[in-house]
Protein backbone atom coordinates (compact mmCIF):
# COMPACT_ATOMS: atom_id res chain seq x y z
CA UNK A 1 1.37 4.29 -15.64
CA UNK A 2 4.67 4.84 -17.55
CA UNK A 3 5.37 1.71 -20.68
CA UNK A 4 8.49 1.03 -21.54
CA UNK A 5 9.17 -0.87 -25.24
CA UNK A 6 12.22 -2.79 -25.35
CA UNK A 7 12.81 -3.31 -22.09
CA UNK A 8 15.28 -5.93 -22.94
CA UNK A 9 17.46 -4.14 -25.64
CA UNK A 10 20.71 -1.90 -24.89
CA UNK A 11 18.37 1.21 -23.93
CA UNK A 12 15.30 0.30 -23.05
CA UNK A 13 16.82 -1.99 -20.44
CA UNK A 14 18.52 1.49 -19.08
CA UNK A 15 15.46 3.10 -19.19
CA UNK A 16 13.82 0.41 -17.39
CA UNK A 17 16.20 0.69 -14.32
CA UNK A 18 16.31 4.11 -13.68
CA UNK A 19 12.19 4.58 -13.97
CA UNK A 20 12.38 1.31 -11.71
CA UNK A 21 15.27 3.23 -9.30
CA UNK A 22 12.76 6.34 -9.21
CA UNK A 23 9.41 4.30 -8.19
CA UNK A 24 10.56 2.62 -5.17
CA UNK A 25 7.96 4.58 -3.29
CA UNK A 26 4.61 3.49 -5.76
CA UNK A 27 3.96 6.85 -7.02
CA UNK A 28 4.28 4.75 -10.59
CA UNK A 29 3.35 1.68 -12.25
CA UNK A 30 5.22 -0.06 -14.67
CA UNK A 31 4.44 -1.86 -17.98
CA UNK A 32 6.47 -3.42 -20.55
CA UNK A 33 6.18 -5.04 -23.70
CA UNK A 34 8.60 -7.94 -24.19
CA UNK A 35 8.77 -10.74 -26.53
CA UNK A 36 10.34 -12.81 -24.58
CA UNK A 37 10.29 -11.71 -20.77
CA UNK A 38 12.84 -14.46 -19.46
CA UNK A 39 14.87 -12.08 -20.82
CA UNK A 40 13.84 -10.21 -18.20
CA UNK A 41 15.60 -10.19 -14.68
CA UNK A 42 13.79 -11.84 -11.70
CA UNK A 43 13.59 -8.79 -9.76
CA UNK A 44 12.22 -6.74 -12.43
CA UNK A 45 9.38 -9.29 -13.03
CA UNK A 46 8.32 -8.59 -9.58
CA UNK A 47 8.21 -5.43 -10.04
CA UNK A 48 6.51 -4.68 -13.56
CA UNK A 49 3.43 -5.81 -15.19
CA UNK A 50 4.13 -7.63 -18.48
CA UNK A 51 2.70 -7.82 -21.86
CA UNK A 52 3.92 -10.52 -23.95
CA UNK A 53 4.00 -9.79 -27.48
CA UNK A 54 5.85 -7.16 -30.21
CA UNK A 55 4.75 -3.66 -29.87
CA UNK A 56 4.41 -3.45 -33.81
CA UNK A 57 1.17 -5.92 -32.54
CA UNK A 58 -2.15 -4.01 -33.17
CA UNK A 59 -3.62 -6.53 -30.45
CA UNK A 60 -0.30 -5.81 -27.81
CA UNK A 61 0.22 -2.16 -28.09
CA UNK A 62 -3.95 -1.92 -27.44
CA UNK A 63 -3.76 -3.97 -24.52
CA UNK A 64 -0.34 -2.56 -22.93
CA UNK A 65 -1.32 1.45 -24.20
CA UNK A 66 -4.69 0.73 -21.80
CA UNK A 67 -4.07 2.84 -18.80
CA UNK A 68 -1.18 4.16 -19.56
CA UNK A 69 0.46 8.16 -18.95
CA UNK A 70 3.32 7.69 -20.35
CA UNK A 71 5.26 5.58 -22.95
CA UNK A 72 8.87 4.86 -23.91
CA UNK A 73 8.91 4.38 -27.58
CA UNK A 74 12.16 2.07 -29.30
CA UNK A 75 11.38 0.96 -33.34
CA UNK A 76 13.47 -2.27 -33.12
CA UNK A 77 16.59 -3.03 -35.57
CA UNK A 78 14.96 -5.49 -38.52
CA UNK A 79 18.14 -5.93 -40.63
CA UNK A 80 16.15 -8.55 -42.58
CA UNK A 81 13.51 -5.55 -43.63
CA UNK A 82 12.38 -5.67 -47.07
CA UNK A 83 12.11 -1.70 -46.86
CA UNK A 84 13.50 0.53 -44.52
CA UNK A 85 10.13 2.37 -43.92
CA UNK A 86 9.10 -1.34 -42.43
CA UNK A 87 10.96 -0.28 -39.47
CA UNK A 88 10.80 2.72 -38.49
CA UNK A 89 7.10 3.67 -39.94
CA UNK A 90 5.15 1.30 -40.83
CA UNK A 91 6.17 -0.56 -37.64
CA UNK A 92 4.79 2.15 -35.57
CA UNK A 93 1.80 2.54 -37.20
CA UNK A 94 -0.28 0.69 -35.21
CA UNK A 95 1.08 2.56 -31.85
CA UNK A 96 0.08 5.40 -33.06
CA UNK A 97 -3.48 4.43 -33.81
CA UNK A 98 -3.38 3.03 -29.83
CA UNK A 99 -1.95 6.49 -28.81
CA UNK A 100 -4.83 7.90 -29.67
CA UNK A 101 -7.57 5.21 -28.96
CA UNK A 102 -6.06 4.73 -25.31
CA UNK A 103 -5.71 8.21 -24.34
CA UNK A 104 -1.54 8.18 -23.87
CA UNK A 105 -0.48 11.82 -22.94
CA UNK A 106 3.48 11.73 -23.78
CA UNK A 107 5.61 9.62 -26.00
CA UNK A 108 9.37 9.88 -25.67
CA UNK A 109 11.36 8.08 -28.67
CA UNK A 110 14.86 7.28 -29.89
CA UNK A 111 15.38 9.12 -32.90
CA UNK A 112 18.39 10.49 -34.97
CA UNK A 113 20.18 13.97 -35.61
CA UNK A 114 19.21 15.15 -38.86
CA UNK A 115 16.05 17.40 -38.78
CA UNK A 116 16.55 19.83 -42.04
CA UNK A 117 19.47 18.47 -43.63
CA UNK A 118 18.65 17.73 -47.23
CA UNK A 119 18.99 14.60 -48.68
CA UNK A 120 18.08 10.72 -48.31
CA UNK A 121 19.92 9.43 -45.50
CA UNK A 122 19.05 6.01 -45.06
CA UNK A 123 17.70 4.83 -41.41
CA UNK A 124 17.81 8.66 -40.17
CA UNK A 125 15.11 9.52 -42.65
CA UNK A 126 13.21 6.66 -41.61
CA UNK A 127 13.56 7.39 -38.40
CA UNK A 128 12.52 11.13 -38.86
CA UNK A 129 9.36 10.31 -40.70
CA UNK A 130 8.43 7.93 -37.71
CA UNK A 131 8.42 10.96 -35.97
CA UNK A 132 6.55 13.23 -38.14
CA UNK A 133 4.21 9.46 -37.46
CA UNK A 134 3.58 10.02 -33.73
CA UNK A 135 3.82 13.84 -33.75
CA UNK A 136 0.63 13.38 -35.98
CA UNK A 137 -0.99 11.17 -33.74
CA UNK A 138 -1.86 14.08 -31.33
CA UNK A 139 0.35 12.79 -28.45
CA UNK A 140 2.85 14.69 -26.44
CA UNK A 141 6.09 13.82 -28.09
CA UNK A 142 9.70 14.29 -27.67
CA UNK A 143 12.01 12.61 -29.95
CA UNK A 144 15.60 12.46 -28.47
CA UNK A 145 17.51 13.39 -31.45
CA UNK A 146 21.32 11.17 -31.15
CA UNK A 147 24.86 11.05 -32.92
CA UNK A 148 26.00 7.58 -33.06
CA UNK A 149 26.36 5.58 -29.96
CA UNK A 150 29.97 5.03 -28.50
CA UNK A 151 28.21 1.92 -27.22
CA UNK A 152 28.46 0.55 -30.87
CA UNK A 153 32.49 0.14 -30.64
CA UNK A 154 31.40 -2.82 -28.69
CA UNK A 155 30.21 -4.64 -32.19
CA UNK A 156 34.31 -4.27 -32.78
CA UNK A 157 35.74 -5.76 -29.77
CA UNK A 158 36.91 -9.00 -31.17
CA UNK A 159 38.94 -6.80 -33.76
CA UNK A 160 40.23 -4.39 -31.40
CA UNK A 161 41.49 -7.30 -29.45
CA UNK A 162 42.84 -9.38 -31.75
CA UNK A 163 44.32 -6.53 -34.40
CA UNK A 164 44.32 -3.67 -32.40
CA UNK A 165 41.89 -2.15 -35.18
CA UNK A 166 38.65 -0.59 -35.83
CA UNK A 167 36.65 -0.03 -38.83
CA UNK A 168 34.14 2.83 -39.89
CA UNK A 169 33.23 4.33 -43.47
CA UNK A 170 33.69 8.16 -42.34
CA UNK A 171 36.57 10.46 -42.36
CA UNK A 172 39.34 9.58 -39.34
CA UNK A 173 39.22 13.18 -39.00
CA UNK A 174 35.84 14.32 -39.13
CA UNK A 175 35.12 15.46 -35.32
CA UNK A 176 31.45 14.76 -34.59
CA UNK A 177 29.50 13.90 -31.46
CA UNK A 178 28.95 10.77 -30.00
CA UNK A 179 26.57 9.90 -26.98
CA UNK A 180 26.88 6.71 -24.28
CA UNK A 181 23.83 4.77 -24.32
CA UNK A 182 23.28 5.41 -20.50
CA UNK A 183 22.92 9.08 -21.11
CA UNK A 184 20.37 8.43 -23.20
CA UNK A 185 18.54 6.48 -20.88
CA UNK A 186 18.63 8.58 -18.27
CA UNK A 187 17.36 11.72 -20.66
CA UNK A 188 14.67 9.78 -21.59
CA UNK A 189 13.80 8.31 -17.81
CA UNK A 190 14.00 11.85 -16.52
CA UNK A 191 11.28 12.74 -19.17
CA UNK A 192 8.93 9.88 -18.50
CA UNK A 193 8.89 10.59 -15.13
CA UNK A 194 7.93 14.02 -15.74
CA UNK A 195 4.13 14.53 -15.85
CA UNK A 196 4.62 18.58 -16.85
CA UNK A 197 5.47 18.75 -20.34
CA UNK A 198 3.16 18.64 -23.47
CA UNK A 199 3.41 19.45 -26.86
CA UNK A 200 5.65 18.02 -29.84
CA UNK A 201 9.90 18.86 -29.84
CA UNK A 202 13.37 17.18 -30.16
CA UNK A 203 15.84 16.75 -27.32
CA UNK A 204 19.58 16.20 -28.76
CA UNK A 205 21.61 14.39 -26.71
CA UNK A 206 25.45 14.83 -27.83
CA UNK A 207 27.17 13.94 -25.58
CA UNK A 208 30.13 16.04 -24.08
CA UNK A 209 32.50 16.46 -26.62
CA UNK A 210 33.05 16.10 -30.76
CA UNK A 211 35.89 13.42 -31.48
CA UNK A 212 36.46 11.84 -34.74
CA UNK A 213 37.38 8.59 -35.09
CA UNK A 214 41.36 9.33 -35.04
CA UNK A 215 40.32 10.90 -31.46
CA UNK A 216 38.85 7.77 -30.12
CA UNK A 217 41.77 5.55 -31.40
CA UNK A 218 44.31 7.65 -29.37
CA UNK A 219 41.80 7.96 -26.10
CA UNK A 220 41.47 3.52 -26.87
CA UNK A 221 45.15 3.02 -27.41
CA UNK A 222 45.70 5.41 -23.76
CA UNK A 223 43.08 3.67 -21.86
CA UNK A 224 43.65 0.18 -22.66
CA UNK A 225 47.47 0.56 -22.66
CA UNK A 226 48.27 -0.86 -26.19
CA UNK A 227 48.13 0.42 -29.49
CA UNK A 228 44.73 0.97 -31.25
CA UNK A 229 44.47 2.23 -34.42
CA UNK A 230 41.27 3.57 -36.91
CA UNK A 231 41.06 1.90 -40.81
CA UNK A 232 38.75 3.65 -43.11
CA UNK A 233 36.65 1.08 -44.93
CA UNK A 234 35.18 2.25 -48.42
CA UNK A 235 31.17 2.32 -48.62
CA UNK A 236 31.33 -0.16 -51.05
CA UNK A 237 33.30 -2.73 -48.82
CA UNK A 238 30.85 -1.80 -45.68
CA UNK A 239 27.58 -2.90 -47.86
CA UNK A 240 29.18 -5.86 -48.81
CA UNK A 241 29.85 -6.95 -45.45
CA UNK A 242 26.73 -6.13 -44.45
CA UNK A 243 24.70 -8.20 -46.90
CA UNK A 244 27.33 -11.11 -46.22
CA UNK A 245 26.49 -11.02 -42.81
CA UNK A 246 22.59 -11.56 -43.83
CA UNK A 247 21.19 -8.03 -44.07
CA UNK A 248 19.10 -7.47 -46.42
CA UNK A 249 19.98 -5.30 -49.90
CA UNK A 250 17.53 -2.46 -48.18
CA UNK A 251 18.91 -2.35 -45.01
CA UNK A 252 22.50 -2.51 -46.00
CA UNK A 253 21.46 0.57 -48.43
CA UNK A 254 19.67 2.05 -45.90
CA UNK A 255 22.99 1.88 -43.36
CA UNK A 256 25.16 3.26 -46.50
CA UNK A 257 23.12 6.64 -47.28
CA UNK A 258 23.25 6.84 -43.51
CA UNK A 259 26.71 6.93 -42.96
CA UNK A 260 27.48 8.58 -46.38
CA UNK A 261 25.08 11.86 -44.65
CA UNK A 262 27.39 11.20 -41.33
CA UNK A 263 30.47 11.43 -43.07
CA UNK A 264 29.25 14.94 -44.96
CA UNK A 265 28.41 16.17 -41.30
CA UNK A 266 24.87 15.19 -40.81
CA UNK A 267 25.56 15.14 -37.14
CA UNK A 268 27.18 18.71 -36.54
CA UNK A 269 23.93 20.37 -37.85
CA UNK A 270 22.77 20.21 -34.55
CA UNK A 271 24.51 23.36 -32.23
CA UNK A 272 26.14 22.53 -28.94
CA UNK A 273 23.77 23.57 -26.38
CA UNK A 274 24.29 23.19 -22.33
CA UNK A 275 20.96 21.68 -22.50
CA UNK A 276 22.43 18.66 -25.12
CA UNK A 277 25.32 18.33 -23.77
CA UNK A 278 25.15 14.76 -21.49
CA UNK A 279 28.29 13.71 -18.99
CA UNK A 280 30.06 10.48 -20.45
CA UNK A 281 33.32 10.94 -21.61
CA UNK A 282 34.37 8.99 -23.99
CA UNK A 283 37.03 7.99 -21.56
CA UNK A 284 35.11 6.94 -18.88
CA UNK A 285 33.23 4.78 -21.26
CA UNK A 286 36.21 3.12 -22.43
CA UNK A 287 37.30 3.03 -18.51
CA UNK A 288 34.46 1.36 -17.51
CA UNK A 289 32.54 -0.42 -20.41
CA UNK A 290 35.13 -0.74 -23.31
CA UNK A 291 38.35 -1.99 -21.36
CA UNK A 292 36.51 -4.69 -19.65
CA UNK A 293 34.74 -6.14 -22.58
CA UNK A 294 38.02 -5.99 -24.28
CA UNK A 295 39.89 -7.90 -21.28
CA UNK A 296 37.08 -10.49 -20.91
């Protein structure tokens, strides 16, 4: 019995389909948690066994953990949180008590780069100590360790369209890696479905290359066949539009000490390994995932 959290979300769907893709035959059953499974396709409801609910839920994570092998873990984004330890930690507190009181024998969650580096850094710290959370619970646990997302340009297609412009409060030059989000997923699908491993670690997933920001504005402009350019935005501007946009003082903190760490090189702590190093381009993922949002 493999769980999947999220299944609804930019990952977790991912995960979802490729777990689904690999279970054709029965050797598996599948379990989600969803708040809202309309959200969910048809064809998947067919083919999963849903538990209605949040998995921060004492009451859901007991019911869905019961059973189960194997369980995707995703801390959802809050950017109302009155803390940023709500999220990440104190949200996963009580799937950590049903780790142990259900018997699950691996946990694979989406974590952050970071491991070592000293220093508050916002959401990665949280992140990290929801690790050092589950790791404690006794449960087989890898932690995919990740840059940021190229997948998160997509929050600036309206602006790329429009102004041929994006926006980010790091260096233009500062070459760091970045990951697709279905790399991810497929990391974290091939671990689910393998019943082998025990033990506590981190898997990085970097991607296949370091770019910086002036990198992916050239590779943009190329692709889409206009010009694209990359505007440094001072911290103090990216809080405030943060908090305009209804995040809360915490959170918007939270995302500033984050990105301050990024733009000191919180991500290139981490060496380039063959074993980190996933297949997207970044210009296949403007190809086939940027360009077409941007032309919709």
């Amino acid at each position: 019995m493999i769980v999947i959290t999220a299944p609804t979300g930019q990952i977790g769907r991912q995960v979802l389909d490729i777990v689904l893709g690999d279970v054709l035959d029965g050797g598996e059953s599948v379990r989600v948690i969803a708040r809202d499974p309309s959200r969910l396709s048809p064809e998947v409801r067919e083919r999963v066994e849903v538990v209605v609910g949040s998995h921060g839920d004492p009451d859901v994570v007991d019911a869905a953990f019961a059973g189960a092998d194997s369980v995707f873990w995703l801390a959802p984004p809050n950017p109302r949180a009155e803390r940023v330890e709500d999220v990440y930690v104190d949200f996963s507190r009580p799937a950590c008590d049903a780790f142990k009181r259900r018997g699950v024998q691996r946990v694979v969650g989406i974590s952050a780069l970071g491991r070592g580096v000293p220093g508050n850094a916002g959401l990665v710290s949280a992140s990290l100590a929801m690790d050092d959370l589950i790791a404690g619970s006794g449960v087989g646990y890898r932690a995919l360790t990740l840059p940021s997302f190229m997948d998160n340009m997509l929050r600036q297609v309206e602006v790329i369209r429009s102004e041929g412009v994006f926006f980010q409060p790091v260096a233009g030059d500062l070459k760091a890696p970045t990951c697709a989000t279905r790399d991810i997923a497929a990391v974290a699908a091939g671990l689910l479905l393998d019943h082998s491993w025990s033990g506590q670690g981190e898997v990085p997933v970097l991607g296949p290359e370091d770019l910086s920001f002036e990198d992916m504005a050239r590779i943009m402009s190329e692709v889409l066949g206009r010009p694209v350019r990359f505007q440094y935005v001072p911290v103090e501007s990216f809080r405030d539009t943060l908090t305009r946009r209804g995040m809360s003082e915490a959170m918007a903190q939270g995302m500033v000490d984050m990105v301050t760490a990024k733009d000191r090189g919180l991500d290139n702590a981490e060496p380039r390994t063959p074993e980190a190093t996933t297949p997207t381009t970044f210009r296949q993922w403007c190809e086939e995932i940027l360009k077409p949002a941007v032309l919709a």
